[in-house]
Protein backbone atom coordinates (compact mmCIF):
# COMPACT_ATOMS: atom_id res chain seq x y z
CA UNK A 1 0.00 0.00 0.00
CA UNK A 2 0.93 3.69 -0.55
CA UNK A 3 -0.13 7.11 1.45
CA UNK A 4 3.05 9.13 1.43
CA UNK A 5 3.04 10.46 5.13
CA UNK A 6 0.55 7.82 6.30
CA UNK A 7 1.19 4.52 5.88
CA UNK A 8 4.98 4.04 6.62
CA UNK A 9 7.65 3.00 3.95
CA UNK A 10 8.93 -0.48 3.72
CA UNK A 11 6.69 -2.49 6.56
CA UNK A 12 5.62 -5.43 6.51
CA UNK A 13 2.56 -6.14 8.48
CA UNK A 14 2.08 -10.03 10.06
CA UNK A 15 -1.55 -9.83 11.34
CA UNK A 16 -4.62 -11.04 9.86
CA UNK A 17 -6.51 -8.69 7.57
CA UNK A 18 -8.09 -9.31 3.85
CA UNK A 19 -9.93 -7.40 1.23
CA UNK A 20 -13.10 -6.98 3.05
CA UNK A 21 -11.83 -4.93 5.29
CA UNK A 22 -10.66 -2.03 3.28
CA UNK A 23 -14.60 -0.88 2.88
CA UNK A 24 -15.23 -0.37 6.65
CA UNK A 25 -11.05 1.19 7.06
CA UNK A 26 -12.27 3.98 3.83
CA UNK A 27 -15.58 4.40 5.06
CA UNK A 28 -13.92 5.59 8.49
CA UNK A 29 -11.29 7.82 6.93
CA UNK A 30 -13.71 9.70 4.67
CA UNK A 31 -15.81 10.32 7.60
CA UNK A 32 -18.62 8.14 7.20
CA UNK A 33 -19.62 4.51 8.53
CA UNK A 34 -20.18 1.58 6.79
CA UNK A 35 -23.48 0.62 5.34
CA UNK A 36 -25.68 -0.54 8.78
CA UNK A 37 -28.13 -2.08 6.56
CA UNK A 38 -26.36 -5.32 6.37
CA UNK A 39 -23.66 -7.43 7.85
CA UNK A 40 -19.88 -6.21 6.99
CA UNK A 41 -17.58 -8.64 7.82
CA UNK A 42 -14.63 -6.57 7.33
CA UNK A 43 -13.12 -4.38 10.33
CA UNK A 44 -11.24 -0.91 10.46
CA UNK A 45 -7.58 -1.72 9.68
CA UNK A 46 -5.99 1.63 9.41
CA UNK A 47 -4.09 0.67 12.54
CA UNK A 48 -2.24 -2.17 10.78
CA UNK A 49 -2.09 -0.59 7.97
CA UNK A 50 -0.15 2.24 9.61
CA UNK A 51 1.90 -0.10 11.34
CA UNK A 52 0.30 1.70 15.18
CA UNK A 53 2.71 0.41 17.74
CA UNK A 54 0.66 -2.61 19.10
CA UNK A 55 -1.63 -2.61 16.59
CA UNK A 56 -3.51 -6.11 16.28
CA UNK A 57 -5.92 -7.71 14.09
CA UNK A 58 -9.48 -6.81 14.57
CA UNK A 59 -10.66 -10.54 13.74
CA UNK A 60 -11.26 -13.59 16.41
CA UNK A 61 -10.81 -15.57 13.77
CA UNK A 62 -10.84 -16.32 10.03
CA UNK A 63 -13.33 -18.81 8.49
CA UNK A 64 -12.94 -20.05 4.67
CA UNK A 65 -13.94 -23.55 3.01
C-alpha cells in the first residue's frame, strides 16, 4: 500500500486482515460509517495498515472452506 506520510515505507505487516476490510477502514477515513443495513464482515484496519505500535488484528478468527 501507498499514502506518502501515512502509511509508513517499507513495513511489513504479520496480522490477519483481507480485502473486506478495506470498505469499513475507507468508510472511516472519509468520515462516514459503513453501510448498517447489512452485515460487513470486514473491520477498520488503518491501525495495521499504519503499522500503530501494538496494533492487532481486529478478527477472532478467520473462516474459509
Amino acid at each position: 500500500m501507498r499514502f506518502p506520510g501515512k502509511i509508513p515505507q517499507g513495513k511489513v505487516c504479520h496480522e490477519m486482515a483481507w480485502s473486506m476490510d478495506i470498505l469499513p477502514t475507507v468508510a472511516k477515513l472519509a468520515g462516514t460509517e459503513a453501510p448498517a443495513d447489512r452485515i460487513i464482515d470486514g473491520k477498520d484496519i488503518w491501525p495495521l495498515m499504519t503499522a500503530a505500535a501494538g496494533a492487532t488484528t481486529p478478527h477472532d478468527a478467520y473462516y474459509y472452506y
